[in-house]
Protein backbone atom coordinates (compact mmCIF):
# COMPACT_ATOMS: atom_id res chain seq x y z
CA UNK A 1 -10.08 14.34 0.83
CA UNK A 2 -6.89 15.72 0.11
CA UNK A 3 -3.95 12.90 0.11
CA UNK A 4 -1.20 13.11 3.56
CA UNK A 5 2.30 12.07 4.34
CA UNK A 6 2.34 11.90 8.03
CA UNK A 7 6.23 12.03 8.41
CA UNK A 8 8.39 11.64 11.35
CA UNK A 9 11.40 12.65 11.49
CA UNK A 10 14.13 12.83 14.13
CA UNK A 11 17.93 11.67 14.38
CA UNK A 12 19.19 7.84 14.27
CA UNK A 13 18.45 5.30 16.90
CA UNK A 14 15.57 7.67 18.35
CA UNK A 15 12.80 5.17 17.87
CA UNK A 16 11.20 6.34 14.38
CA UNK A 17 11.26 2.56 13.16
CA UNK A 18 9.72 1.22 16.38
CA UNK A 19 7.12 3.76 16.71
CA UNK A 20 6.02 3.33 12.73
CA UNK A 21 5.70 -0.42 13.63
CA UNK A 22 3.51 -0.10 15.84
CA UNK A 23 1.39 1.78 14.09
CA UNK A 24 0.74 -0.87 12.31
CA UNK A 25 0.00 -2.83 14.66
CA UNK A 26 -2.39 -0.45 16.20
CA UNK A 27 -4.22 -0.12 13.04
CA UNK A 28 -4.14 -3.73 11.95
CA UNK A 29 -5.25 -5.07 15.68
CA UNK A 30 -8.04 -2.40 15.61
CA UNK A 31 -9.93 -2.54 11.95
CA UNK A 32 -10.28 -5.04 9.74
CA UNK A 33 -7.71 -4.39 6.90
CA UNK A 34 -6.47 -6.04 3.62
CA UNK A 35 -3.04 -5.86 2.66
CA UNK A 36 -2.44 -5.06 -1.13
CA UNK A 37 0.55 -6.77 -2.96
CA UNK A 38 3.42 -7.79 -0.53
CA UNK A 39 4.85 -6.61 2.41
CA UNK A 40 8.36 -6.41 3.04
CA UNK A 41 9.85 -6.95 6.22
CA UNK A 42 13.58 -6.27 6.70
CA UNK A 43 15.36 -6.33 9.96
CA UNK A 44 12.99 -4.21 12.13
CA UNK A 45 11.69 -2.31 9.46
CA UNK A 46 8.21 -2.68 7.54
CA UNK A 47 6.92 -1.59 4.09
CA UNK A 48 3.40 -1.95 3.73
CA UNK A 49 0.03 -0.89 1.80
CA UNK A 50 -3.10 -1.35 3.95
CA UNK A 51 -6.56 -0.50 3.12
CA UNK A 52 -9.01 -0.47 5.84
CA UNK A 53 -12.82 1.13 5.10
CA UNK A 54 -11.77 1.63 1.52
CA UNK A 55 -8.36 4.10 2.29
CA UNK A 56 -5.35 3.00 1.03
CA UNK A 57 -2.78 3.38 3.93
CA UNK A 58 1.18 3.33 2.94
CA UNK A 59 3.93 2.24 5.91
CA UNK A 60 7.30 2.82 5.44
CA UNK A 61 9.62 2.97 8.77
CA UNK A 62 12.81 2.87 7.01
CA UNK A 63 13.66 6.36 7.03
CA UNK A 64 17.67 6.16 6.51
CA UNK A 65 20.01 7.89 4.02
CA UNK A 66 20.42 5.73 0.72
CA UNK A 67 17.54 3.42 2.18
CA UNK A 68 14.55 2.28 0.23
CA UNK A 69 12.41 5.16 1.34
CA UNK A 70 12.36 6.93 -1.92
CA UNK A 71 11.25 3.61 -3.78
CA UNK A 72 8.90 2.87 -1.06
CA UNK A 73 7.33 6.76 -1.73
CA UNK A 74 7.27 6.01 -5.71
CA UNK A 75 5.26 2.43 -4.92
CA UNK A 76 2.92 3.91 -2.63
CA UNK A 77 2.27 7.22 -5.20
CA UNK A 78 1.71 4.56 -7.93
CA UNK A 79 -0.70 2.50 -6.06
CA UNK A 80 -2.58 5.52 -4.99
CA UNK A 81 -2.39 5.59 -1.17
CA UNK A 82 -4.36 7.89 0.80
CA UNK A 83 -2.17 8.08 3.04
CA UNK A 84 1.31 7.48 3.77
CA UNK A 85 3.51 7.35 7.07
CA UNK A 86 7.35 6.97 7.07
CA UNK A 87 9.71 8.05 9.02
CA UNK A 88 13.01 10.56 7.92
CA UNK A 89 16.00 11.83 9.36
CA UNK A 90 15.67 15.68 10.31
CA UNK A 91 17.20 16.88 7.14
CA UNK A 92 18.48 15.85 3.92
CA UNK A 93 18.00 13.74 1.01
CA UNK A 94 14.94 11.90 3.46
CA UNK A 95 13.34 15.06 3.82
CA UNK A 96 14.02 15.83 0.15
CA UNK A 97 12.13 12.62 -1.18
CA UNK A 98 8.95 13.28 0.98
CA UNK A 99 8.84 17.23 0.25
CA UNK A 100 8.97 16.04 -3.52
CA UNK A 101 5.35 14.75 -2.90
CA UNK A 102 4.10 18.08 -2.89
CA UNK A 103 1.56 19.35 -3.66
CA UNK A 104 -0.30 15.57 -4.51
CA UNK A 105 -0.10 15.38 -0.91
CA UNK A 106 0.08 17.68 2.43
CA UNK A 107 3.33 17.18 4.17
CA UNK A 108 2.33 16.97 8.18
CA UNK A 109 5.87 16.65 10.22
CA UNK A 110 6.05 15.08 13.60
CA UNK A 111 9.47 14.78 15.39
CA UNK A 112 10.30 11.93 17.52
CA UNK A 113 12.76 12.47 20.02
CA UNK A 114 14.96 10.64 22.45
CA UNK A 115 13.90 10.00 26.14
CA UNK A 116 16.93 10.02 28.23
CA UNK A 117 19.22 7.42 27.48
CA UNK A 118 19.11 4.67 30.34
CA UNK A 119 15.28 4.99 30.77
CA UNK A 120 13.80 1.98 28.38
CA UNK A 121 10.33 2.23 30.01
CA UNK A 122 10.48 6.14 29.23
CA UNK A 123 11.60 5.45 25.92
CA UNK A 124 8.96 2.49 25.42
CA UNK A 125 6.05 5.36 26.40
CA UNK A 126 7.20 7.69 24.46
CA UNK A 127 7.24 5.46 21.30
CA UNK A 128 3.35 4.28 21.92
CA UNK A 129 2.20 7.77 22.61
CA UNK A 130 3.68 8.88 18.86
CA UNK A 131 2.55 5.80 17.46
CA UNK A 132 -0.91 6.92 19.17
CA UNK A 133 -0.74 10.19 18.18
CA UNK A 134 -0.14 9.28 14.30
CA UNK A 135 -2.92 6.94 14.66
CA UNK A 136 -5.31 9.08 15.58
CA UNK A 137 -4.19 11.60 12.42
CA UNK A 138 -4.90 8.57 10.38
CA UNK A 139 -8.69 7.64 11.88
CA UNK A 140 -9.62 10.91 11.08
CA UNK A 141 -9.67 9.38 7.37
CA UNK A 142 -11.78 6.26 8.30
């Protein structure tokens, strides 16, 4: 099985963070999981390693210039995940860090993007249906 970053990228305040989360709470509600070492939960962002049916699942939603993303890709390298989902901006040093990866693991991109700006409900749909959409790319693995 060849190792995957399943990043998603898209501009600030889109939703990246929100839709990461609840990925992991689609995955951790669905399978039974252990965690491995500690997570760290900041604000309303996660970092997490997960194993469920022996794959070692990384979960990083900070995605942020000068964040901890590139640590958070280091730790989850080092502890040999399977997989690993985090979220970047569209371009720069975020992209940078993940494309670094390569070729220990294939880069898939998926862009989140804004729903129009008064529509919460919209907004909320369009965050489950990515967070959907990424798990289903990761239960493919399991």
């Amino acid at each position: 099985m060849k190792k995957k970053i399943i990043g998603l990228f898209g501009a600030a305040k889109v939703g990246k963070s929100t839709t990461i989360n609840k990925v992991y709470d689609i995955l951790t509600q669905k399978y039974d999981y252990t965690e491995i070492g500690q997570s760290l939960l900041q604000y309303k962002d996660i970092r997490v390693v997960i194993v469920i049916n022996g794959i070692k699942i990384g979960i990083e939603s900070q995605g942020d210039p000068n964040s901890r993303l590139k640590e958070s890709l280091d730790i989850f390298v080092k502890v040999g995940c399977d997989i690993i989902v985090c979220a970047t901006r569209t371009s720069g040093m975020t992209v940078s860090w993940v494309e670094a990866k390569q070729p220990l693991y294939h880069v898939e991109w998926k862009e989140k993007k804004k729903k129009p700006e008064h529509d919460v409900t919209q907004q909320t749909i369009s965050n489950l249906n990515m967070a959907n959409e990424i798990v289903a790319e990761i239960e493919k693995y399991l």
